[in-house]
Protein backbone atom coordinates (compact mmCIF):
# COMPACT_ATOMS: atom_id res chain seq x y z
CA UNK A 1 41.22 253.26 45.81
CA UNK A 2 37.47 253.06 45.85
CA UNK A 3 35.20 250.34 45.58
CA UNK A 4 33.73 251.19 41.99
CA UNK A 5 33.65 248.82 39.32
CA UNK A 6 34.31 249.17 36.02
CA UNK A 7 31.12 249.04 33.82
CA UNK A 8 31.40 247.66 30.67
CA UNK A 9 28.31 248.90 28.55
CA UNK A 10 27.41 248.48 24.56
CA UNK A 11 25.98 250.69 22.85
CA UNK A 12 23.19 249.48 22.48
CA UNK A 13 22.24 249.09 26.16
CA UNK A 14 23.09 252.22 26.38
CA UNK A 15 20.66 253.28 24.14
CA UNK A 16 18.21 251.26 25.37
CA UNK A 17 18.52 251.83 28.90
CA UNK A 18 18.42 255.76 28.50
CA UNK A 19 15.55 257.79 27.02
CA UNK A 20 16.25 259.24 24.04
CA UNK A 21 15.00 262.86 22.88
CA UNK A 22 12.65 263.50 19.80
CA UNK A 23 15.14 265.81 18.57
CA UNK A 24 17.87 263.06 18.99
CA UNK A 25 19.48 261.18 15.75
CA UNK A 26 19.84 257.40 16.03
CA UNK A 27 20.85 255.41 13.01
CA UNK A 28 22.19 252.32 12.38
CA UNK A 29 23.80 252.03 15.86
CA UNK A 30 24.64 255.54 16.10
CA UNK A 31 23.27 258.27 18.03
CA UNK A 32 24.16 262.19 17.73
CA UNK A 33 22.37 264.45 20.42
CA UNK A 34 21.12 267.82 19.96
CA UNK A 35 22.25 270.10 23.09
CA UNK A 36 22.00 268.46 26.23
CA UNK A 37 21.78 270.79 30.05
CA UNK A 38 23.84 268.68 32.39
CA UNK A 39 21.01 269.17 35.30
CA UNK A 40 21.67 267.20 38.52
CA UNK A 41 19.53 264.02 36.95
CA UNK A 42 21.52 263.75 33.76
CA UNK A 43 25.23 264.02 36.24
CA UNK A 44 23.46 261.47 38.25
CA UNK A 45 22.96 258.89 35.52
CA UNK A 46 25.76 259.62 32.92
CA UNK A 47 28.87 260.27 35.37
CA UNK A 48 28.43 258.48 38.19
CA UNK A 49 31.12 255.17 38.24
CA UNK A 50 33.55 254.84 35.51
CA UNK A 51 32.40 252.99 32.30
CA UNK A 52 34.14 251.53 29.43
CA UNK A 53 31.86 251.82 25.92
CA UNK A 54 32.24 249.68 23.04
CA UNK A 55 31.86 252.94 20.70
CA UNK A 56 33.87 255.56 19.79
CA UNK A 57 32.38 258.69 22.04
CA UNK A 58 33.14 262.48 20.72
CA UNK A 59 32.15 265.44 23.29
CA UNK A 60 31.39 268.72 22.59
CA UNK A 61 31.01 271.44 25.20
CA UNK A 62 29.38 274.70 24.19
CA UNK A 63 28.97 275.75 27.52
CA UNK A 64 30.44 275.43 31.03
CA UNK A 65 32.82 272.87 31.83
CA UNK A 66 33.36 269.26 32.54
CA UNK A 67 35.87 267.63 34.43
CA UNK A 68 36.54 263.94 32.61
CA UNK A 69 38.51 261.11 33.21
CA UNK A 70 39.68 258.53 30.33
CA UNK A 71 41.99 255.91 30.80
CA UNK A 72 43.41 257.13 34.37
CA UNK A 73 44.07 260.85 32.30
CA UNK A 74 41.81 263.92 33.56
CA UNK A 75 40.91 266.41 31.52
CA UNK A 76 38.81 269.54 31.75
CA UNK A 77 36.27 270.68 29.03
CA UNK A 78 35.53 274.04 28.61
CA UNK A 79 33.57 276.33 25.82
CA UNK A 80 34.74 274.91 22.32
CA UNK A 81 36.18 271.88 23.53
CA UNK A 82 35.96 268.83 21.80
CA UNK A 83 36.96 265.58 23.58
CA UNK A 84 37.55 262.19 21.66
CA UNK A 85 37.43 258.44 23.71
CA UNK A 86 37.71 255.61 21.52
CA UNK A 87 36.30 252.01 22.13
CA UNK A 88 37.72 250.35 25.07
CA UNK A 89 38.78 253.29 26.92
CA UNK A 90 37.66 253.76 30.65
CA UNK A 91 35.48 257.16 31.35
CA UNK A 92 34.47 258.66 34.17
CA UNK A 93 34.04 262.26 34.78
CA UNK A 94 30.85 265.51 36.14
CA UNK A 95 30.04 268.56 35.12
CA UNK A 96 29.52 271.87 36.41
CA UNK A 97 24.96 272.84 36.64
CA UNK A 98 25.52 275.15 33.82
CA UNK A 99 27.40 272.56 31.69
CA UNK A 100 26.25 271.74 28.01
CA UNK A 101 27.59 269.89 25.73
CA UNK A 102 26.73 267.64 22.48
CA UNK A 103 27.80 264.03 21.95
CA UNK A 104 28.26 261.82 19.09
CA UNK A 105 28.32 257.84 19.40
CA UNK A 106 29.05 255.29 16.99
CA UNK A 107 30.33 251.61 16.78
CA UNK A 108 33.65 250.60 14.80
CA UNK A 109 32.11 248.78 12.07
CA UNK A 110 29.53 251.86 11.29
CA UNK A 111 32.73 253.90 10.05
CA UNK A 112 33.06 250.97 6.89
CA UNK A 113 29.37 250.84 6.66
CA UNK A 114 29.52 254.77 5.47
CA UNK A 115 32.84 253.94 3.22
CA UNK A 116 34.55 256.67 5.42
CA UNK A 117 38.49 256.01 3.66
CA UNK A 118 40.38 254.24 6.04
CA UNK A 119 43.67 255.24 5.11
CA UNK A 120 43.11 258.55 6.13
CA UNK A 121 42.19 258.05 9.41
CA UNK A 122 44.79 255.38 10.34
CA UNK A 123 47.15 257.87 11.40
CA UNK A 124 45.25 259.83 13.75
CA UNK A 125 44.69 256.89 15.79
CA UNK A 126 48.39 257.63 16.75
CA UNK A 127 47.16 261.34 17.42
CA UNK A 128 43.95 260.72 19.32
CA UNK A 129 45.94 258.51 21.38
CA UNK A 130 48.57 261.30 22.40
CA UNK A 131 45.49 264.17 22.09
CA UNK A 132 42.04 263.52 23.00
CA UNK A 133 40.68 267.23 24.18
CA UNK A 134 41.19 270.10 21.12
CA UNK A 135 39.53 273.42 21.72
CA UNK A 136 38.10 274.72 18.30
CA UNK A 137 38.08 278.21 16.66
CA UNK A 138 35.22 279.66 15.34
CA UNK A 139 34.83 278.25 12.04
CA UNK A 140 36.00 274.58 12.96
CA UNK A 141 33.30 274.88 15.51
CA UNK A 142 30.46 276.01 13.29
CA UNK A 143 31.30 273.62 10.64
CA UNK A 144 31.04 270.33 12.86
CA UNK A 145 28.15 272.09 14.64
CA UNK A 146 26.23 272.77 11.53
CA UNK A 147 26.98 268.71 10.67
CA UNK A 148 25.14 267.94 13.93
CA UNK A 149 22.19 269.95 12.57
CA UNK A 150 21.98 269.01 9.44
CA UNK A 151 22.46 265.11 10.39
CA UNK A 152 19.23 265.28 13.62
CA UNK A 153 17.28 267.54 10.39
CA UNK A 154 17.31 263.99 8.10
CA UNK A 155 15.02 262.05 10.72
CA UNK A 156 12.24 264.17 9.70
CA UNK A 157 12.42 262.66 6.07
CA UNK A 158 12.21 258.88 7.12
CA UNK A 159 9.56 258.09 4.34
CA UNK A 160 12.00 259.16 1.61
CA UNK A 161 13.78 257.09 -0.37
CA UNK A 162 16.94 259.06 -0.68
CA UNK A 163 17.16 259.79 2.96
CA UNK A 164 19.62 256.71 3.97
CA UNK A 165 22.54 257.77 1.45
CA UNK A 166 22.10 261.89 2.54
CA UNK A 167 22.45 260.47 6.18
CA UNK A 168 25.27 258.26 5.36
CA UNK A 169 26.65 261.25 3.26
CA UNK A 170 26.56 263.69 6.16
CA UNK A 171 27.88 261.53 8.90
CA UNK A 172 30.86 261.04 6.83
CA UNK A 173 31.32 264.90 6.15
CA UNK A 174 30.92 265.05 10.14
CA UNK A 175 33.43 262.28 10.22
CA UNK A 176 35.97 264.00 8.09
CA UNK A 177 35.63 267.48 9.45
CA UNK A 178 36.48 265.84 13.47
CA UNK A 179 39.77 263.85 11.04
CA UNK A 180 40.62 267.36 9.86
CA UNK A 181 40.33 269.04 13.45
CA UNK A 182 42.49 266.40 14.66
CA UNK A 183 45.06 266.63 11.87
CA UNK A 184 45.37 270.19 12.05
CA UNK A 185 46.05 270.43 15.60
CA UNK A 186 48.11 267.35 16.22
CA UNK A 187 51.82 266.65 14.72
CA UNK A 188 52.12 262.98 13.53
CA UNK A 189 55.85 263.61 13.22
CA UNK A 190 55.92 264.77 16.77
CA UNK A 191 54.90 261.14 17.88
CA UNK A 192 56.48 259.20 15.24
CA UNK A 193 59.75 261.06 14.19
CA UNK A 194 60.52 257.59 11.69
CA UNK A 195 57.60 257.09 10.73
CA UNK A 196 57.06 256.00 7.06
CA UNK A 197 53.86 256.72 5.25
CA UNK A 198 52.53 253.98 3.08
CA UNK A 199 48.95 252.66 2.26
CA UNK A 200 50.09 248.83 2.89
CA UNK A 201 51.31 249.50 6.22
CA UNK A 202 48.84 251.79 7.43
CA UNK A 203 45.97 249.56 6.07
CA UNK A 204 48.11 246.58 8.77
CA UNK A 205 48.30 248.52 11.26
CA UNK A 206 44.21 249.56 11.38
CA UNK A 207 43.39 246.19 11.37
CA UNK A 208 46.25 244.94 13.80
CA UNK A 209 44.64 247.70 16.41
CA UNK A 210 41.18 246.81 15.92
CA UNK A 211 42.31 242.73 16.51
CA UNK A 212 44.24 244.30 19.14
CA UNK A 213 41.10 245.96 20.71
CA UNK A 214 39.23 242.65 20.72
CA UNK A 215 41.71 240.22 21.70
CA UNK A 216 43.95 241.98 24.16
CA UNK A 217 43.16 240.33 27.18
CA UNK A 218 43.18 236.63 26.13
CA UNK A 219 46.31 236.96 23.90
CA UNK A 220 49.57 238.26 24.02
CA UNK A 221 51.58 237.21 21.59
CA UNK A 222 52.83 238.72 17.77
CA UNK A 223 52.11 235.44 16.81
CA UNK A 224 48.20 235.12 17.10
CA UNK A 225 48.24 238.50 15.58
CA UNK A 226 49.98 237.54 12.87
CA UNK A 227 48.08 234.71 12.25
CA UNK A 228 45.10 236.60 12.65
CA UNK A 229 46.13 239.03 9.45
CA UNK A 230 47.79 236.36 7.52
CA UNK A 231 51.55 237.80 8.36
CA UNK A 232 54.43 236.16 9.23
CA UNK A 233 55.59 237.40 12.88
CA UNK A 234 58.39 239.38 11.32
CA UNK A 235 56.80 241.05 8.54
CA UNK A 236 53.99 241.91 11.50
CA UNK A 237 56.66 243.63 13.37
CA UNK A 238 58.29 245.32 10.55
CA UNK A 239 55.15 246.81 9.02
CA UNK A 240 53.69 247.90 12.72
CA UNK A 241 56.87 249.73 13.34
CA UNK A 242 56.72 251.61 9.99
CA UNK A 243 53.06 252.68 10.17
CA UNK A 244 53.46 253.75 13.90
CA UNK A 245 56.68 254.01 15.27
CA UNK A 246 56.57 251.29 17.97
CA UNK A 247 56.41 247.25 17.68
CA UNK A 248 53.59 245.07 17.93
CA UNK A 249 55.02 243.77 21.13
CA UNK A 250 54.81 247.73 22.12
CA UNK A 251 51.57 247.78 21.03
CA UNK A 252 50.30 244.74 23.09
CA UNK A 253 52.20 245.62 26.03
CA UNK A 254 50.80 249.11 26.58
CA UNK A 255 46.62 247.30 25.97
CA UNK A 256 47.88 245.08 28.56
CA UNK A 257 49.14 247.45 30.96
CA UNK A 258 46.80 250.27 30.61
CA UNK A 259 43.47 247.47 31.36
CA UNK A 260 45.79 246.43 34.83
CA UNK A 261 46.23 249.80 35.95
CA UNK A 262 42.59 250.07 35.24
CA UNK A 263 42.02 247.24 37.41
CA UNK A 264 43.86 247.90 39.84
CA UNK A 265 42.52 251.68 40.03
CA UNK A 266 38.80 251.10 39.47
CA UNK A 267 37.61 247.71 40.24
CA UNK A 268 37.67 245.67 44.24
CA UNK A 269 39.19 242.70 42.14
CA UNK A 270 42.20 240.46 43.99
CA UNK A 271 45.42 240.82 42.24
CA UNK A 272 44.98 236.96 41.33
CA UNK A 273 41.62 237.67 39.98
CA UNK A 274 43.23 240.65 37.92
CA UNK A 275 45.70 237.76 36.85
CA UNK A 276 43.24 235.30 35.64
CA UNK A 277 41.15 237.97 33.94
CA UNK A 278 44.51 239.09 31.77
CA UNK A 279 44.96 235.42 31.14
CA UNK A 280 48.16 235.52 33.18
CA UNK A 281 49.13 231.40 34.54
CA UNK A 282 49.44 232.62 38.00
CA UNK A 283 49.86 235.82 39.84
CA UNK A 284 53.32 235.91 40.39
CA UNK A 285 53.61 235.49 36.27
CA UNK A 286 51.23 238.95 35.99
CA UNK A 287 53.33 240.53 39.25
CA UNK A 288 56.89 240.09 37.18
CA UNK A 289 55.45 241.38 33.93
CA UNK A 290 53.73 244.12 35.67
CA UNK A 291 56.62 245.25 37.32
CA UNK A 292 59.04 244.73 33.88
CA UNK A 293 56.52 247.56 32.32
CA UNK A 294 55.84 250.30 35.12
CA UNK A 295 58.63 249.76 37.90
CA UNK A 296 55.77 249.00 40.48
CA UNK A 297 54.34 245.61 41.56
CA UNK A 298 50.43 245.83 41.23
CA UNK A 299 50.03 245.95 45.38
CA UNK A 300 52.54 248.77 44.93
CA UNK A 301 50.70 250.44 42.24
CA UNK A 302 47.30 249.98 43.92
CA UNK A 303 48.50 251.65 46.98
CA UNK A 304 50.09 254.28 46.02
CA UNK A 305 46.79 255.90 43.57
């Protein structure tokens, strides 16, 4: 194991701490790219030590390749690829000198700002979950490409008054035409055989993983959850299952996991610390529960990667 830390980073220090292109898009908190040559100086700055960002991060690589890391997963990205890491998940990753690639950024709450329809994306969480790199044909390619032009063209028409609705237009055509690559390639049923489709439960279940996403590491229990979307435990469980497949207890459990093997990979951090950073009593508590969910104790774990 190395001596990296994870670095958590917003968006917007991201932004900020990282010169941005004239022929780059930022709006509202989001921030599309025109192509970007991975030189040496870009590898040095963007892939050095593993980071998690609060934004959902969408790769494209039109050229070369690039070797990527998410959530303790590697994955290689080669011409046509398109690679999908949503908030909270750990990247790391380089590229070949002749790499290039394009890259979309944008915070969870800009997707309601646009009115992008929910329901329709609630069920490719499930799939970006299982599938994160797709490799596009031609036209799939040429459509989200042309989005990315057409979306970095609006910041030359600041001074019009129409220009905020055609970029909030466009971002949600690019929005639905990643959705669409995703569905197309990815088989819901494959990952949820019993999975029921209905608008009730999959409009629970979005907002049960974005509580999820922000809670995880304090809380642990279907009860705060519930409480947090005005359920009763049981009807929590019940509608979770439906929408996904899995329990909310599943659901928690695998956050809590996946952030301690994180941990344990990525950061010099005791065991204990790990422990009191997972809001676990004691370590022995967060050794036992640890154990219950991968077969390893953490000192095992962190040894053997």
């Amino acid at each position: 194991m190395g001596e990296q830390d994870i670095t958590d980073i917003s968006l917007t220090t991201l932004l900020e701490n990282f010169e941005r292109r004239k022929e780059d898009f930022h709006y509202g908190g989001c921030l599309i790219t025109s192509k970007i040559c991975l030189d040496k100086n870009v590898r040095r700055m963007l892939f050095r030590k593993p980071i998690r960002l609060n934004a959902s991060l969408i790769i494209l690589c039109s050229k070369g390749s690039i070797s990527l890391t998410s959530n303790q997963t590697h994955y290689t990205l080669r011409e046509h690829a398109m690679f999908i890491n949503r908030p909270t998940a750990i990247i790391q990753g380089e590229a070949q000198e002749d790499a290039e690639i394009y890259v979309a950024m944008w915070p969870e709450m800009f997707i309601q700002q646009i009115n992008v329809d929910l329901k329709l994306m609630t069920g490719l969480l499930l799939k970006v979950d299982k599938n994160q790199l797709l490799y596009l044909d031609d036209k799939e390619w040429g459509d989200i490409m042309h989005s990315f032009s057409d979306i970095c063209t609006e910041q030359t028409y600041r001074s019009d008054s129409f220009t905020a609705e055609i970029i909030r237009s466009e971002f949600r055509l690019l929005i639905y035409r990643i959705c669409r690559v995703i569905d197309h390639y990815t088989d819901i049923s494959e990952i949820t055989p019993n999975l029921v489709p209905h608008d009730r439960h999959e409009r629970y279940f979005e907002r049960f993983v974005q509580t999820l996403s922000r809670h995880y590491m304090q809380e642990r229990s279907v009860g705060f959850y519930a409480d947090e979307l005005n359920l009763t435990p049981k009807y929590l469980t019940t509608v979770i299952r439906k929408a996904s497949g899995r329990t909310a207890t599943d659901w928690i459990n695998s956050f809590v996991i996946l952030e301690a093997k994180n941990m344990l990979k990525y950061s010099a951090l005791s065991i204990q610390e790990i422990a009191y950073r997972l809001n676990f009593p004691n370590q022995s508590f967060f050794g036992k529960y640890f154990k219950n969910h991968t077969g390893k104790t953490p000192s095992a774990y962190r040894e053997d990667d």
